[in-house]
N, C-alpha and C. Protein backbone atom coordinates (compact mmCIF):
# COMPACT_ATOMS: atom_id res chain seq x y z
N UNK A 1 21.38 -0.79 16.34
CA UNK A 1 20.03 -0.29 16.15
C UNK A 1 20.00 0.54 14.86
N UNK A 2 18.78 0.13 14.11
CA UNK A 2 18.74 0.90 12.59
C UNK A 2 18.64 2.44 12.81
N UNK A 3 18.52 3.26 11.57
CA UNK A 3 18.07 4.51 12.02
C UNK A 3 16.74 4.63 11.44
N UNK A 4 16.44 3.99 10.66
CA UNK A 4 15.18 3.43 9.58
C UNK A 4 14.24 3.19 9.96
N UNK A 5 12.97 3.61 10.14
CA UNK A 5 11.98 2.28 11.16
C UNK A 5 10.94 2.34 9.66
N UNK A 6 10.32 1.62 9.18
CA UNK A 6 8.89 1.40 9.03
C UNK A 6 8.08 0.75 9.86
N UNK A 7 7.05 1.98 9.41
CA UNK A 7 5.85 2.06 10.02
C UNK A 7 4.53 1.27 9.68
N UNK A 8 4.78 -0.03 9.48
CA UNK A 8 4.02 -0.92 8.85
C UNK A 8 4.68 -2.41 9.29
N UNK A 9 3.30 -3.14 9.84
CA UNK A 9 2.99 -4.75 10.08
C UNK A 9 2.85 -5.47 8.88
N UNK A 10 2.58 -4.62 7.52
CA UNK A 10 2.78 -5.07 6.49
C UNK A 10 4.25 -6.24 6.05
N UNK A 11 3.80 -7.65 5.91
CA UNK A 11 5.45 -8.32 5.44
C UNK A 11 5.54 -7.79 4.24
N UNK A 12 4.84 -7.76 3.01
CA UNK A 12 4.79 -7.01 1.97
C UNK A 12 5.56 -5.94 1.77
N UNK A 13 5.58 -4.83 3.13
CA UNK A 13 6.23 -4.02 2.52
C UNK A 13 7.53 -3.93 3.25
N UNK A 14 7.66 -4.71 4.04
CA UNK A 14 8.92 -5.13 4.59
C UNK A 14 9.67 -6.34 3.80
N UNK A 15 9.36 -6.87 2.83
CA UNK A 15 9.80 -7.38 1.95
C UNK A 15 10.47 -6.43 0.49
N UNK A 16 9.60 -5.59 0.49
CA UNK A 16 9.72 -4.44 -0.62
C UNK A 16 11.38 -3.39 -0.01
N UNK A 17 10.73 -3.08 1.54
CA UNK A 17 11.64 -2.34 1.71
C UNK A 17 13.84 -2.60 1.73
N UNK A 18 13.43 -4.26 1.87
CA UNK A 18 14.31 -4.93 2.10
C UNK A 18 15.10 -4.84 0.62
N UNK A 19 14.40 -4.33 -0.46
CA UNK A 19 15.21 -4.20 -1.82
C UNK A 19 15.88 -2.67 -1.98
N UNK A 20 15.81 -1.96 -1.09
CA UNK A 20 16.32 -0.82 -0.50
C UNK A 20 17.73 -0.98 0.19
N UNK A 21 17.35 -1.06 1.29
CA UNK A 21 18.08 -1.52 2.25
C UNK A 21 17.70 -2.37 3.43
N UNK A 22 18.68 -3.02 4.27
CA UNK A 22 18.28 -3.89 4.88
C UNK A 22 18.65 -3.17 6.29
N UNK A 23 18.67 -1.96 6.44
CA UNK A 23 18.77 -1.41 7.44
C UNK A 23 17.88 -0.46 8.11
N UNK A 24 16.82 -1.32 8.33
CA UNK A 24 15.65 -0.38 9.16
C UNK A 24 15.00 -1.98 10.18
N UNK A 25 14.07 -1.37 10.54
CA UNK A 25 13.79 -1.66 11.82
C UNK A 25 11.97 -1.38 11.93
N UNK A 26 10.95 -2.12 12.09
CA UNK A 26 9.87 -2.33 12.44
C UNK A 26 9.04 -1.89 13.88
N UNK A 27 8.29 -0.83 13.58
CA UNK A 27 7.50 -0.41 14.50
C UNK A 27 6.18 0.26 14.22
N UNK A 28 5.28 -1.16 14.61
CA UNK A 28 3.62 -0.83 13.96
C UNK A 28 2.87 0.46 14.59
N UNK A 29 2.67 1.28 13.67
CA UNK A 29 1.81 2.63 14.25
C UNK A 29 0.31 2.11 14.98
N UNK A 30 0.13 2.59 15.80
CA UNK A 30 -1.03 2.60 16.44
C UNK A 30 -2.04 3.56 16.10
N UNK A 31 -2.09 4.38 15.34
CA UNK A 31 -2.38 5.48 15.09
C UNK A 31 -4.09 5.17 14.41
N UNK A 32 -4.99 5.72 14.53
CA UNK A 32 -6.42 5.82 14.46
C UNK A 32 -6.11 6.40 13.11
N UNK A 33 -6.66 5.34 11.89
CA UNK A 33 -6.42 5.73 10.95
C UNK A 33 -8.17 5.55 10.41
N UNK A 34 -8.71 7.52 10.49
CA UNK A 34 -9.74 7.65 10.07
C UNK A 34 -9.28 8.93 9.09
N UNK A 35 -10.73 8.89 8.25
CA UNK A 35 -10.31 10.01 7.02
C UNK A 35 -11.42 10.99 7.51
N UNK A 36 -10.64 12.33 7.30
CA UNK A 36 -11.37 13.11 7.13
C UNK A 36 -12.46 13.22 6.03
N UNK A 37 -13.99 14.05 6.54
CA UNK A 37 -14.95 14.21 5.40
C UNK A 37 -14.43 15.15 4.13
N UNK A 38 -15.21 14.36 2.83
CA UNK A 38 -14.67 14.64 1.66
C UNK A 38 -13.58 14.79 1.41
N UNK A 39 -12.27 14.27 1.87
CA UNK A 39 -11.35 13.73 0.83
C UNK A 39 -11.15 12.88 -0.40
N UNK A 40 -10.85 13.26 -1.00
CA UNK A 40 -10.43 12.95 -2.75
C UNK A 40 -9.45 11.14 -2.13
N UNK A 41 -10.33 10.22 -3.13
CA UNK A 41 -10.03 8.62 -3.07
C UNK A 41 -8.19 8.87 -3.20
N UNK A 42 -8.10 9.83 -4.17
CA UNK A 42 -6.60 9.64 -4.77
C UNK A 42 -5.75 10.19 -3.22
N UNK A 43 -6.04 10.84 -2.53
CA UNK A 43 -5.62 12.05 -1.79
C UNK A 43 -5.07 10.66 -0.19
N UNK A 44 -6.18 9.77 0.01
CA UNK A 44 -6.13 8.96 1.08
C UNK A 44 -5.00 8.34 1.42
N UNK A 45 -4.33 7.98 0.54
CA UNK A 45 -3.12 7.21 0.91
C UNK A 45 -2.00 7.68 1.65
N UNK A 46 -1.55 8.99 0.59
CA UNK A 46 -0.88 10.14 1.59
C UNK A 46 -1.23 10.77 2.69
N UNK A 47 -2.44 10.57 3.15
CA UNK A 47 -2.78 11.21 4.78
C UNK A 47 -2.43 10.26 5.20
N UNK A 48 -3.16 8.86 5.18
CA UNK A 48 -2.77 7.68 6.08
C UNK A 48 -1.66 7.37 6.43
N UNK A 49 -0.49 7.86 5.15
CA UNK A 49 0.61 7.20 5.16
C UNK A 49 1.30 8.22 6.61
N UNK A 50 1.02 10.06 6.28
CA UNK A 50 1.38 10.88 7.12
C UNK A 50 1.00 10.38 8.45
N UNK A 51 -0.22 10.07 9.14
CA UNK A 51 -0.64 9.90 10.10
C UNK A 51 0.43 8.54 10.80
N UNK A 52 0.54 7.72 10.04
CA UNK A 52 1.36 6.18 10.57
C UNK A 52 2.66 6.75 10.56
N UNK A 53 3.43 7.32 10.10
CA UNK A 53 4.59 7.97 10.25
C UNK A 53 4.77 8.99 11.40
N UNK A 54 4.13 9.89 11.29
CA UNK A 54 4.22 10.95 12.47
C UNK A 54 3.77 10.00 13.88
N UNK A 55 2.31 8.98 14.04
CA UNK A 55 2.62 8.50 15.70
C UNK A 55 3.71 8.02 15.80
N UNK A 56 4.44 7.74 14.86
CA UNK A 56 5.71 6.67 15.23
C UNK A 56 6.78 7.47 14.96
N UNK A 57 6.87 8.75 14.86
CA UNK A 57 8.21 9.37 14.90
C UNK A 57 8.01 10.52 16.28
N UNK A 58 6.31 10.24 16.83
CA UNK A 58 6.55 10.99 18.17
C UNK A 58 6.93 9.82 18.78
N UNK A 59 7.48 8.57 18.37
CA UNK A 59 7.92 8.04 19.89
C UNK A 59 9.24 7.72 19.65
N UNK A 60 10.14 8.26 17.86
CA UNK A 60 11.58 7.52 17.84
C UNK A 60 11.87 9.24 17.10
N UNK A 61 12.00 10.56 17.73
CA UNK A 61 12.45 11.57 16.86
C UNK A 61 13.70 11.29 16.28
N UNK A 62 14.77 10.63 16.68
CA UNK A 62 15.82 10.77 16.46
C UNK A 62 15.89 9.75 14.91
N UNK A 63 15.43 8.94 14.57
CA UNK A 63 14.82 8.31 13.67
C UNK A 63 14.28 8.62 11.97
N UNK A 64 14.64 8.05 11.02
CA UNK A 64 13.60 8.21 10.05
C UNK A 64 12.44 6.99 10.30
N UNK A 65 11.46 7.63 9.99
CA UNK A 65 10.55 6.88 9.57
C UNK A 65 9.53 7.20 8.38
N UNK A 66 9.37 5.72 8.19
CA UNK A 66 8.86 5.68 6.80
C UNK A 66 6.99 4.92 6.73
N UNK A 67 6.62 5.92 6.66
CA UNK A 67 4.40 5.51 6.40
C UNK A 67 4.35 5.40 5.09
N UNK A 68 3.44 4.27 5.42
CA UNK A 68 2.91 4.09 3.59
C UNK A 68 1.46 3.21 3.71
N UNK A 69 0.80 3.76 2.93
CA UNK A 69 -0.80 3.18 2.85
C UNK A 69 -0.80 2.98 1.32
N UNK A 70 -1.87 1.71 1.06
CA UNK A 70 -2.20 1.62 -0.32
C UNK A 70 -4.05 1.48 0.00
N UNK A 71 -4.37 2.26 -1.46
CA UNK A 71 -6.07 1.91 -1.77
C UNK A 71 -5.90 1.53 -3.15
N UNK A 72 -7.38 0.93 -3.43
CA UNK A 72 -7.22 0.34 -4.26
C UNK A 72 -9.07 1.13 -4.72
N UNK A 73 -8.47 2.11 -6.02
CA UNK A 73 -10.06 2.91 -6.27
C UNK A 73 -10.50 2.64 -7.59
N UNK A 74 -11.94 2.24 -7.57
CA UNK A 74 -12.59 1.87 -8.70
C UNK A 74 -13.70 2.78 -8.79
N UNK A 75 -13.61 3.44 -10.01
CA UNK A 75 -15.22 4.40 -9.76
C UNK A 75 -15.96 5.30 -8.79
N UNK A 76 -13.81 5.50 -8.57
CA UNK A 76 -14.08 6.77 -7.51
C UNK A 76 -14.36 6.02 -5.78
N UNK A 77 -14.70 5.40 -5.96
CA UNK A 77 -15.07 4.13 -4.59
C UNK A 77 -13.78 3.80 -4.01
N UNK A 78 -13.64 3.80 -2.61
CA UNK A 78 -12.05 3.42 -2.24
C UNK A 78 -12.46 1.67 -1.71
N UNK A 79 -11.78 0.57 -2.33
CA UNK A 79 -11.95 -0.38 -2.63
C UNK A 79 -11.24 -0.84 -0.79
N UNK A 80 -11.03 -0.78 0.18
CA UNK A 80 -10.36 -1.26 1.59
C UNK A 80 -10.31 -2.65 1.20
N UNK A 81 -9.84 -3.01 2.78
CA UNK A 81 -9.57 -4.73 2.92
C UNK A 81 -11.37 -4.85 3.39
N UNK A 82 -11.02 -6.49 3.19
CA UNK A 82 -12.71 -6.78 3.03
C UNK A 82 -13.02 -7.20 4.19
N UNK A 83 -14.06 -6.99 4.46
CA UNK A 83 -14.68 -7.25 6.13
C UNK A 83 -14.64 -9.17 6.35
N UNK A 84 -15.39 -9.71 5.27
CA UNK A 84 -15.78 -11.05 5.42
C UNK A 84 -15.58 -11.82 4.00
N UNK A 85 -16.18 -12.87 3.74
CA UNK A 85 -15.85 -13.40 2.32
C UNK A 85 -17.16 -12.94 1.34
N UNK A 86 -18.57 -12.66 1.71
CA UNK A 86 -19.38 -11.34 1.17
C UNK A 86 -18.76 -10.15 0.61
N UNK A 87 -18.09 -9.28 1.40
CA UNK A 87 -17.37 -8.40 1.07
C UNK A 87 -16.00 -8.60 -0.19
N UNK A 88 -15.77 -9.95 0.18
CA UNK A 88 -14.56 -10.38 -0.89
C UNK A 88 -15.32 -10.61 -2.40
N UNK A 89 -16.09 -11.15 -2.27
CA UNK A 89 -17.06 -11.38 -3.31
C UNK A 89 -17.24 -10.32 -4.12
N UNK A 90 -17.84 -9.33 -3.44
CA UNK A 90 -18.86 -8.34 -3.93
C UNK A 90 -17.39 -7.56 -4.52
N UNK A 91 -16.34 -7.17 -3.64
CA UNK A 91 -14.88 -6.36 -4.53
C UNK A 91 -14.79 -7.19 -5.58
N UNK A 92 -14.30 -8.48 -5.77
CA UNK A 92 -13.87 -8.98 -6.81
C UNK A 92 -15.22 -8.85 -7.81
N UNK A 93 -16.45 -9.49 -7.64
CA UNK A 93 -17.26 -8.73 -8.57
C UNK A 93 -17.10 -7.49 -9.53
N UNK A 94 -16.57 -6.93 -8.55
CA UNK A 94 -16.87 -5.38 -9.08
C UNK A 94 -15.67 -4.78 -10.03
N UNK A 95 -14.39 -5.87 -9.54
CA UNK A 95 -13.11 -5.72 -10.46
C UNK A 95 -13.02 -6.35 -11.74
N UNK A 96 -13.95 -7.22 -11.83
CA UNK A 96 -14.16 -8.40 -13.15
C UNK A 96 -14.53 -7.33 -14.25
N UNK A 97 -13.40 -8.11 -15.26
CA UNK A 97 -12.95 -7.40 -16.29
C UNK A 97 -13.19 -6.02 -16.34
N UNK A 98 -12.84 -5.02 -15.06
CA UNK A 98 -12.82 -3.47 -15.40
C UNK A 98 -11.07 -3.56 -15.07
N UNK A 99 -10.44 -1.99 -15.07
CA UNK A 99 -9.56 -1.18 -14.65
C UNK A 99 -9.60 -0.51 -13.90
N UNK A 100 -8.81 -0.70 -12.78
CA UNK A 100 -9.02 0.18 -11.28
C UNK A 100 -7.76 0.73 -11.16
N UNK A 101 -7.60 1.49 -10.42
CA UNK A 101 -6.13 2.15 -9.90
C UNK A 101 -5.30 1.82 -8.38
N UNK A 102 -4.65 1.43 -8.28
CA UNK A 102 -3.76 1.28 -7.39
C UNK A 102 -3.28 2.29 -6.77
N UNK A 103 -3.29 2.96 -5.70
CA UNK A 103 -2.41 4.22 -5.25
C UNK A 103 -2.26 4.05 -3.78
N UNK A 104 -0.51 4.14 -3.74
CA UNK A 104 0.45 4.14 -2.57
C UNK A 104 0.69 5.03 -2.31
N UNK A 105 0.70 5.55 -0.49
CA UNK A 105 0.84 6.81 -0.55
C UNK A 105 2.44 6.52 0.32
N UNK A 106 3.41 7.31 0.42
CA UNK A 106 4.20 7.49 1.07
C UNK A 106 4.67 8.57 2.01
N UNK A 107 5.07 8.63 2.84
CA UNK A 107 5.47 9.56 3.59
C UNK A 107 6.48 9.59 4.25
N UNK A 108 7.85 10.68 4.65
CA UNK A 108 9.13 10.19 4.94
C UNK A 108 9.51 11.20 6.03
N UNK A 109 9.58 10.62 7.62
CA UNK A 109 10.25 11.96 8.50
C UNK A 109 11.46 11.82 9.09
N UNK A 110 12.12 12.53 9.12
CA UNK A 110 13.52 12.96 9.12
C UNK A 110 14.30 13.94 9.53
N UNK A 111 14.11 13.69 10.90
CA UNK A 111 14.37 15.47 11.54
C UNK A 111 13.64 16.30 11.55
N UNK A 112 13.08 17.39 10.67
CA UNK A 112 12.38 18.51 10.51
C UNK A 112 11.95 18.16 8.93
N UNK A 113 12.79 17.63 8.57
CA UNK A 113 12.19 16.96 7.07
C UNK A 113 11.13 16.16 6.92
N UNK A 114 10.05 16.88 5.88
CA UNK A 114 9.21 15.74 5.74
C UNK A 114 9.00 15.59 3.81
N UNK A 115 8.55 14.11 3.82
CA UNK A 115 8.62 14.45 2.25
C UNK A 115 7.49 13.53 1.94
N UNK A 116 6.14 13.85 1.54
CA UNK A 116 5.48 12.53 0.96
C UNK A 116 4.77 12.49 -0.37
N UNK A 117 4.79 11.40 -1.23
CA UNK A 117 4.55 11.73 -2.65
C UNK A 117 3.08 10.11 -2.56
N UNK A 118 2.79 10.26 -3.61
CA UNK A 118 1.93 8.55 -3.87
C UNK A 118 2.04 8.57 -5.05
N UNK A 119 2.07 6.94 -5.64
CA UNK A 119 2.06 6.73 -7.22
C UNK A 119 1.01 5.99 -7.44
N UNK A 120 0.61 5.78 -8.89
CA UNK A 120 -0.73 4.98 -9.28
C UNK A 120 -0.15 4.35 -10.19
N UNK A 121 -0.67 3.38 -10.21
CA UNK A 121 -0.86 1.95 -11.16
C UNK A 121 -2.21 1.92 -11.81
N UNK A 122 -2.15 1.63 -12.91
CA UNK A 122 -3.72 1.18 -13.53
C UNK A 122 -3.31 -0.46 -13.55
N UNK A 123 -4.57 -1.08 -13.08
CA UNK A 123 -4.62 -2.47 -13.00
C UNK A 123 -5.51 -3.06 -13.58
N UNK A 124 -5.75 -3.88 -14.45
CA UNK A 124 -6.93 -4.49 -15.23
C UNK A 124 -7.70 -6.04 -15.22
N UNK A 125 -8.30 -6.15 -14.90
CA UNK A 125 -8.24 -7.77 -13.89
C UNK A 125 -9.32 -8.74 -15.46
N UNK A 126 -9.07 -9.82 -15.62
CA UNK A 126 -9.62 -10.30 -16.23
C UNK A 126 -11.21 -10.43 -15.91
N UNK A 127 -12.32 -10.92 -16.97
CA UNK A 127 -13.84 -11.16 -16.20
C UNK A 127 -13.65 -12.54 -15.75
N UNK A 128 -13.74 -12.55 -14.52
CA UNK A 128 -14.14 -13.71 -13.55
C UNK A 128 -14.84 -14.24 -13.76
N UNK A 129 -15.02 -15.78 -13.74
CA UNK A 129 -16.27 -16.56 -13.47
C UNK A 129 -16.37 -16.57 -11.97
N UNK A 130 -17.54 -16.96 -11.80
CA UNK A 130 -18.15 -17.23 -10.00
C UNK A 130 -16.87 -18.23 -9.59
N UNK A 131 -16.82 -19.70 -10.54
CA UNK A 131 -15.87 -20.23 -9.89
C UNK A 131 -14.52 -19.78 -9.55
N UNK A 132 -14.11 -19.02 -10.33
CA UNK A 132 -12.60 -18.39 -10.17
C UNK A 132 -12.94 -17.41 -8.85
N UNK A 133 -13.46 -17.11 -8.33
CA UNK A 133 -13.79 -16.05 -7.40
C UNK A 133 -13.64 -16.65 -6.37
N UNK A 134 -14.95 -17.83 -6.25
CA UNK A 134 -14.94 -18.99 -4.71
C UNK A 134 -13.54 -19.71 -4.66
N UNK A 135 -12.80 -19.57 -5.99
CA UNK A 135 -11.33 -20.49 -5.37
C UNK A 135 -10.57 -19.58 -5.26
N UNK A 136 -10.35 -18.10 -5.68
CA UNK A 136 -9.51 -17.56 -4.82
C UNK A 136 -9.91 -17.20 -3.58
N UNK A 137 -10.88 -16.96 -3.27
CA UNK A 137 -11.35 -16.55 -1.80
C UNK A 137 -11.18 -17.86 -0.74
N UNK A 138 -11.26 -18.78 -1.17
CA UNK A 138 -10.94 -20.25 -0.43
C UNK A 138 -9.18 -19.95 0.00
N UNK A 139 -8.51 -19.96 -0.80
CA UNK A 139 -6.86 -19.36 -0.43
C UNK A 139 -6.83 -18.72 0.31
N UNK A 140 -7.73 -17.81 1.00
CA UNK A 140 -7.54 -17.15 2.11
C UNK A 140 -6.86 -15.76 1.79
N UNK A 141 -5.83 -15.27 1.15
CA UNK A 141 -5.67 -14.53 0.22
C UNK A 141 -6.27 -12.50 0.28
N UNK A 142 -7.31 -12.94 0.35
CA UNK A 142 -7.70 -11.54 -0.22
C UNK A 142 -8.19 -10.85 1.29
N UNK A 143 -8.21 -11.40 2.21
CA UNK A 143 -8.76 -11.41 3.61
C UNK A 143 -7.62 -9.79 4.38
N UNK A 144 -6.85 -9.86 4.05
CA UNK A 144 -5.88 -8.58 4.52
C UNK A 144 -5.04 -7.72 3.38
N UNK A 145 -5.67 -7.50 2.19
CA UNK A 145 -5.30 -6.94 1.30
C UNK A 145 -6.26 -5.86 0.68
N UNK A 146 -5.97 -4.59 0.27
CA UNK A 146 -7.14 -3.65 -0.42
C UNK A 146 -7.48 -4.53 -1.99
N UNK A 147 -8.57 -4.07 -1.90
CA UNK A 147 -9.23 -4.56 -3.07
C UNK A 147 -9.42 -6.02 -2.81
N UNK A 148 -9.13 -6.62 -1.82
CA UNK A 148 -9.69 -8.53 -2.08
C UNK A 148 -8.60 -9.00 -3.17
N UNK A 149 -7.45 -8.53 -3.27
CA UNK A 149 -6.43 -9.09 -4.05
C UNK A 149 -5.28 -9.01 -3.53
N UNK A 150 -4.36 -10.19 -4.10
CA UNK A 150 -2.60 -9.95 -3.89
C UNK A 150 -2.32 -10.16 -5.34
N UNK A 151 -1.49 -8.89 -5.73
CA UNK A 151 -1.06 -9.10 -7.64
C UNK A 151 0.02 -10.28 -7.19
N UNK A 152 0.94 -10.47 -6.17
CA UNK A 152 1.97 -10.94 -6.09
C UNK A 152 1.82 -12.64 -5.43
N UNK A 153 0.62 -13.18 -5.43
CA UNK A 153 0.58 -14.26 -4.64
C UNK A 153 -0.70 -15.21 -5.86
N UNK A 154 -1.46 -15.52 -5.70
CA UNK A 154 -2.31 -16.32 -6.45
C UNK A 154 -3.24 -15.30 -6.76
N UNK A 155 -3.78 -14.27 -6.46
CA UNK A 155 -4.33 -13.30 -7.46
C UNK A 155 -3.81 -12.41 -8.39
N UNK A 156 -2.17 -13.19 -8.82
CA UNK A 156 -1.77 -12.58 -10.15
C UNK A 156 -2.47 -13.74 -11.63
N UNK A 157 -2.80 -14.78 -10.85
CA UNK A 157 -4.15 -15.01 -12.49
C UNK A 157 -5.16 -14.03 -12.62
N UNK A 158 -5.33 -13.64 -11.88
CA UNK A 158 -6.81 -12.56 -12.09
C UNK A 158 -6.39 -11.20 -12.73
N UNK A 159 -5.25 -11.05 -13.28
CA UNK A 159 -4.82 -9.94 -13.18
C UNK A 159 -4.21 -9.69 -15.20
N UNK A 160 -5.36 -9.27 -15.83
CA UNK A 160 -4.85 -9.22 -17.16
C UNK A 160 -3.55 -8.37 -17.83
N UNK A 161 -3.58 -7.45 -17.10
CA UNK A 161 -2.24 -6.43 -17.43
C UNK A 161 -2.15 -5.08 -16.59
N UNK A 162 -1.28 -4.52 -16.20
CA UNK A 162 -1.02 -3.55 -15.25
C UNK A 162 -0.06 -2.43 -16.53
N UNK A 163 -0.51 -1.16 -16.02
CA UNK A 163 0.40 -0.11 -16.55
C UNK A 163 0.59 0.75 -15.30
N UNK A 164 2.22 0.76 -15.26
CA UNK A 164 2.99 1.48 -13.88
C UNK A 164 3.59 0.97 -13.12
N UNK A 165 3.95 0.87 -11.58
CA UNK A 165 4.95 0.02 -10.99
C UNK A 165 4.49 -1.04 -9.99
N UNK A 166 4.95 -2.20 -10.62
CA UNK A 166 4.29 -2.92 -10.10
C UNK A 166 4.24 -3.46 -8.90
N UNK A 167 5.17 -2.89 -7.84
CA UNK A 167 5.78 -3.02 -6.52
C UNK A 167 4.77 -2.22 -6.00
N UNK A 168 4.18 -1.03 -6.34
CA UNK A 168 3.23 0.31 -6.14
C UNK A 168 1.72 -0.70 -5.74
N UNK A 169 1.69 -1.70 -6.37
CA UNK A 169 0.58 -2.37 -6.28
C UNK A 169 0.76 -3.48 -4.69
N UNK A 170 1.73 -3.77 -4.93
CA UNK A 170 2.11 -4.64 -3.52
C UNK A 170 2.14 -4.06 -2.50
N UNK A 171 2.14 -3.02 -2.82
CA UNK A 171 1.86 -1.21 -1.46
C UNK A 171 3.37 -0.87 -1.29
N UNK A 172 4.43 -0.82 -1.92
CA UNK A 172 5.37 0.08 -1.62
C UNK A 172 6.47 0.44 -3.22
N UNK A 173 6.23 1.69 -3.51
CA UNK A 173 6.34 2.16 -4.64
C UNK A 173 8.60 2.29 -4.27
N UNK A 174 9.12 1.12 -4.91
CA UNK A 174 10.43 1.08 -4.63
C UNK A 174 11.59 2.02 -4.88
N UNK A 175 11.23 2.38 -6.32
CA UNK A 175 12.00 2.92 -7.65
C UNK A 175 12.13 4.20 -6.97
N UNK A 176 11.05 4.55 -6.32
CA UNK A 176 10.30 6.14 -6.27
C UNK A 176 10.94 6.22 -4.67
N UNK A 177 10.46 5.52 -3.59
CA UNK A 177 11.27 5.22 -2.43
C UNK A 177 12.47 5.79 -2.36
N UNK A 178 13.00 5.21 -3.25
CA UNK A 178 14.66 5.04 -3.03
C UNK A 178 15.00 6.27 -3.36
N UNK A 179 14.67 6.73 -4.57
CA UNK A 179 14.69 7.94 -4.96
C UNK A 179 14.83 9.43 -3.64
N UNK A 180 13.60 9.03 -3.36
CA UNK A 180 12.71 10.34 -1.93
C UNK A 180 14.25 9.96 -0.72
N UNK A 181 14.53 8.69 -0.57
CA UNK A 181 15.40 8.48 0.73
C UNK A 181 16.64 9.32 -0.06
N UNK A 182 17.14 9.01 -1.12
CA UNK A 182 18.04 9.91 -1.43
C UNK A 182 18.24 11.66 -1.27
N UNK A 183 17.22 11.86 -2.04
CA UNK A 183 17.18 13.31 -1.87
C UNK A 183 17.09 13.71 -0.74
N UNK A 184 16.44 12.74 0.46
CA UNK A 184 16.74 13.26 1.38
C UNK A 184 18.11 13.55 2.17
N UNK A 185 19.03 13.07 1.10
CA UNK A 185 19.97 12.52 2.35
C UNK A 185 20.34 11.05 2.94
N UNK A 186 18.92 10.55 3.40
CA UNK A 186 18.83 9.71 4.45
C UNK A 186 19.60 8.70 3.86
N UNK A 187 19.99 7.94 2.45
CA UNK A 187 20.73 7.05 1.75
C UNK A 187 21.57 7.89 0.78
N UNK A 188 22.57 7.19 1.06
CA UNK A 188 23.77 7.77 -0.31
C UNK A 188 23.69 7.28 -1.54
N UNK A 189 23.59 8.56 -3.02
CA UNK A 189 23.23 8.46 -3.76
C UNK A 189 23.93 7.03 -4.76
């Protein structure tokens, strides 16, 4: 049995985490993930991430566990996963040819230790035509992802250039991860 769990149904970031180590263990938080009024777009990731970590370390204390949320904010607007293919539309609309930010939040518990940081990506998406829009949304694709995108799957054509990490965008910031598990301890340097 790992000592590791993430706290995420995400394969994404169980794919990510797997460039870490391959020694953790999967257990989806149940946790009512609502935001408090007036929180800061940038601020969201790191609560969410806290909240999915802590239900799931009241049920494994002995455990690290690891929360992580990504948003995806444009104009101050927190960009979520999209309700329907309307909703997919109207995000990708709204990403055509601007720059939005990417931000992962993380969170790490560990005994009495807690540690959580988030990183940002600036992401810059090319201007879409209508048709490029109806064929990525046909892929099915953007249906469980923030912002109506995957940088890492067929919505890396849409995607003109990124400044920052680009794993941060796939929702789990690695470099930085590995880093936080260290200092904690929890991995040897």
């Amino acid at each position: 049995m790992s000592s590791i769990i993430l706290a995420s149904k995400s394969p994404r970031r169980q794919e990510l985490l797997h460039h870490i180590t391959d020694d953790f263990e999967v257990v989806v938080s149940e946790a009512e993930e609502t935001l408090p009024k007036g929180i800061l777009p940038e601020e969201a990731p790191v609560y969410l991430s806290r909240i999915k970590a802590q239900a799931v370390a009241g049920e494994h204390p002995d455990k690290v566990v690891i929360g992580a949320d990504t948003v995806v904010i444009l104009d101050g607007e927190v960009l979520g996963k999209p309700r329907d293919e309307d909703d997919a539309v109207r995000m990708l609309l709204a990403l055509s040819g601007k720059v939005h930010t990417v931000v992962t939040g993380c969170t790490i518990l560990s005994g009495r230790q807690i540690a959580s940081f988030s990183d940002r990506t600036s992401v810059e998406f090319y201007a879409l035509s209508d048709r490029e829009i109806e064929e990525y949304i046909a892929t099915g694709e953007p249906f469980d992802k923030a912002g109506a995108y995957g940088i890492q799957g067929k919505g890396s054509v849409l995607v003109k250039r990124i400044e920052g990490d680009f794993f941060n965008v796939m929702g789990l910031p690695v470099g930085r991860l590995k880093r936080e598990l260290v200092g904690l301890g929890v991995l040897p340097v």
